[in-house]
Structure formats: C-alpha cells, structure tokens
C-alpha atoms as a PDB file:
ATOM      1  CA  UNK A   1       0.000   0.000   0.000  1.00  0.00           C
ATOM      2  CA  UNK A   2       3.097   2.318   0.974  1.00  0.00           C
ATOM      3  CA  UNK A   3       4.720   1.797  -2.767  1.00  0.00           C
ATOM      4  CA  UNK A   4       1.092   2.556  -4.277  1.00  0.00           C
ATOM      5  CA  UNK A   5       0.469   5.276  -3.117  1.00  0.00           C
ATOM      6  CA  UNK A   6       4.192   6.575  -3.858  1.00  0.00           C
ATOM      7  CA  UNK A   7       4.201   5.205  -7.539  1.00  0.00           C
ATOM      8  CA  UNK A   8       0.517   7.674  -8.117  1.00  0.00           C
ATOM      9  CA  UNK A   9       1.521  10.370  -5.952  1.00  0.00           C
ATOM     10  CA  UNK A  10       4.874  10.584  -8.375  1.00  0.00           C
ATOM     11  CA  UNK A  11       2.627  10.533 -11.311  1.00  0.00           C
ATOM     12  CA  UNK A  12       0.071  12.971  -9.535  1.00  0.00           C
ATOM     13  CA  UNK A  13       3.333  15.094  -9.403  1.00  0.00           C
ATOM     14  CA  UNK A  14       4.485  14.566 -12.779  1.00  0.00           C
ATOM     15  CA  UNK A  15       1.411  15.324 -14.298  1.00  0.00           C
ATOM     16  CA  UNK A  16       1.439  18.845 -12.478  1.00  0.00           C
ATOM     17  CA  UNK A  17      -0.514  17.989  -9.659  1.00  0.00           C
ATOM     18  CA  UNK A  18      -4.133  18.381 -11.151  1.00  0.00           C
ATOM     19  CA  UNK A  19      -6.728  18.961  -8.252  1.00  0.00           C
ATOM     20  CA  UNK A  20      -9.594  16.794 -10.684  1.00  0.00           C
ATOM     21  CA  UNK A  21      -9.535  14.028 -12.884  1.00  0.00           C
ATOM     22  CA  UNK A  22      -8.132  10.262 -13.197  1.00  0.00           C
ATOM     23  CA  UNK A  23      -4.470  10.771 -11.049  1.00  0.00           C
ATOM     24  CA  UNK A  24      -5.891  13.112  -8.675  1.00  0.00           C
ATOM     25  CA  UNK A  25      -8.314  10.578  -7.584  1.00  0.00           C
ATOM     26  CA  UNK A  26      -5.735   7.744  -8.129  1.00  0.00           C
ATOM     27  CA  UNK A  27      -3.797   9.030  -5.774  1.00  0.00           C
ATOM     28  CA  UNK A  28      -5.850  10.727  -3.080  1.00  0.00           C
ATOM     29  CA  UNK A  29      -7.386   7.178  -2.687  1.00  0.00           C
ATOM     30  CA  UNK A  30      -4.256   5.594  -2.174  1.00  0.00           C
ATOM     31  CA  UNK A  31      -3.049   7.805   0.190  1.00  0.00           C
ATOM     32  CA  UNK A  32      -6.888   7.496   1.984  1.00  0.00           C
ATOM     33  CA  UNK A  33      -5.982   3.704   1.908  1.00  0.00           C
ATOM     34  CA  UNK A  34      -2.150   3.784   3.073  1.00  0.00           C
ATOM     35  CA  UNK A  35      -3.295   6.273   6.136  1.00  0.00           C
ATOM     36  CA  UNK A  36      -6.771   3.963   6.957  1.00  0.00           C
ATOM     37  CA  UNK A  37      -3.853   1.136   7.008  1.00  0.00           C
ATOM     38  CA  UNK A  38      -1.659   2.424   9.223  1.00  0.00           C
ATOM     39  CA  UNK A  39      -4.854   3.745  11.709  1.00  0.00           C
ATOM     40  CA  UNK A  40      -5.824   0.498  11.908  1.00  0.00           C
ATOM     41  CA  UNK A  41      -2.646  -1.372  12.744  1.00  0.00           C
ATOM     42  CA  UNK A  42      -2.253   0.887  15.414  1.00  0.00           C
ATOM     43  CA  UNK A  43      -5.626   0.674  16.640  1.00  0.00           C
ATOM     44  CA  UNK A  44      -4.930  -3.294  16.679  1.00  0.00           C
ATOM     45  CA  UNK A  45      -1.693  -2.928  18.331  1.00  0.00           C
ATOM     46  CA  UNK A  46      -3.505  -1.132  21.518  1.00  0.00           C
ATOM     47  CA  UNK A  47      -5.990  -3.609  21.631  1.00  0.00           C
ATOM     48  CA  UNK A  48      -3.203  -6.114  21.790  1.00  0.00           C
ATOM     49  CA  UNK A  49      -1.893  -4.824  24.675  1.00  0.00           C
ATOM     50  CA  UNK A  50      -5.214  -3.648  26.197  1.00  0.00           C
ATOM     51  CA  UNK A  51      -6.056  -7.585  26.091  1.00  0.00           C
ATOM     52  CA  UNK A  52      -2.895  -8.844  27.322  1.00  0.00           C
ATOM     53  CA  UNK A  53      -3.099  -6.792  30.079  1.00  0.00           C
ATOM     54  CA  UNK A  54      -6.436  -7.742  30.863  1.00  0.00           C
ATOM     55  CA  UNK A  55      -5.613 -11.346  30.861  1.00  0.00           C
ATOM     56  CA  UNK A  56      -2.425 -10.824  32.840  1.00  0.00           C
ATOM     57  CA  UNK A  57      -4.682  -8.896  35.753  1.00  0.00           C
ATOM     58  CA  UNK A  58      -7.586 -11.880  35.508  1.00  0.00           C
ATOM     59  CA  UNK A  59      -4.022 -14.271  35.985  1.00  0.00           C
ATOM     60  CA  UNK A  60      -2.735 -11.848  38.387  1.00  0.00           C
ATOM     61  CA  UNK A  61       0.966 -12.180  36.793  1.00  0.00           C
ATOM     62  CA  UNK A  62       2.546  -9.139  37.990  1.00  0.00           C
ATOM     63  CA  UNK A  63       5.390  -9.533  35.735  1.00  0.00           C
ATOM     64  CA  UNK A  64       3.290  -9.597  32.597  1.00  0.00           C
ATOM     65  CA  UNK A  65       1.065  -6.901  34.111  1.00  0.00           C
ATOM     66  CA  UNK A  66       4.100  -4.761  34.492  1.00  0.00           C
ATOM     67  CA  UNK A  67       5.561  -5.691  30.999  1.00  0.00           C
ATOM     68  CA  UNK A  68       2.273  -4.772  29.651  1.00  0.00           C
ATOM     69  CA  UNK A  69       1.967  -1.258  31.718  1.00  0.00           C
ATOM     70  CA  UNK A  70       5.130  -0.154  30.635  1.00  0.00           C
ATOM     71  CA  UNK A  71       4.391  -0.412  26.928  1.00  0.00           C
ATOM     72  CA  UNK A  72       1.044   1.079  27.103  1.00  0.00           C
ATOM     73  CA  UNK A  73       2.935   3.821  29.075  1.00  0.00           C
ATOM     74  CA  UNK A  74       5.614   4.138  25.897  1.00  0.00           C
ATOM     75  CA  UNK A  75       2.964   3.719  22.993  1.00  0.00           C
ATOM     76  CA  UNK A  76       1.178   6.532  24.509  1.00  0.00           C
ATOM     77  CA  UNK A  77       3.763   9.013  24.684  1.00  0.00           C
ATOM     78  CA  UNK A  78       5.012   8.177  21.393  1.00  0.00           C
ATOM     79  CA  UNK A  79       1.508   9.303  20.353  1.00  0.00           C
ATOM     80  CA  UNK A  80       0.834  12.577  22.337  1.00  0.00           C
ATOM     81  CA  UNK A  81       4.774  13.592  21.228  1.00  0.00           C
END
C-alpha cells in the first residue's frame, strides 16, 4: 500500500498535480488507503496490549502486568509527542 500510493503520488506530481480528474483521484485514494492502514494497525496494536493486560490482571501475573503497563505507558507518549 506504501509503494502505491508513492508510484501515483509521483505521477500525480508529474502530471502537475491536477486537483480533478483520473491521477488526482488515483492518488488521493491511495493515500486514503495507506493512512486507513496504518490507523488500523495501530488501533490493533492497543488492543493487543489492552487484552494482554487484561488477561495478565484476571491471571494476576505481575510480571506480565508490568511488561504490559510499561508499553502502554511508551505507545502513549510516542503518540501525544
């Protein structure tokens, strides 16, 4: 998805970046794509560790609780910097 939406934005580019027609479309829609992509893995990432975290509190394993904590902790202010 990253080298798609590249490869139109290039031609987009080359073309003289038209705001209507075939490229313009081509390539806002792969960017729409790339970025919907990348919301999504991160959106599955949290809810990774929002589960494991869950499961290690139901287990009570502090260690994994901990482990779990502190990357929450690091994912979030990778996201608020």
């Amino acid at each position: 998805m990253k080298q798609a939406s590249i490869d139109s934005n290039k031609l987009w580019k080359a073309a003289g970046k038209p705001r209507s027609g075939p490229l313009f479309t081509k390539s806002q829609s792969c960017r729409a794509n790339y970025c919907k992509r990348l919301k999504d893995e991160r959106t599955a990432e949290t809810l990774s560790y929002t589960n494991e975290l869950h499961e290690a509190l139901l287990t009570k394993n502090c260690k994994t609780f901990s482990k779990c904590w502190r990357t929450i902790l690091n994912v979030h202010k990778w996201m608020v910097a």
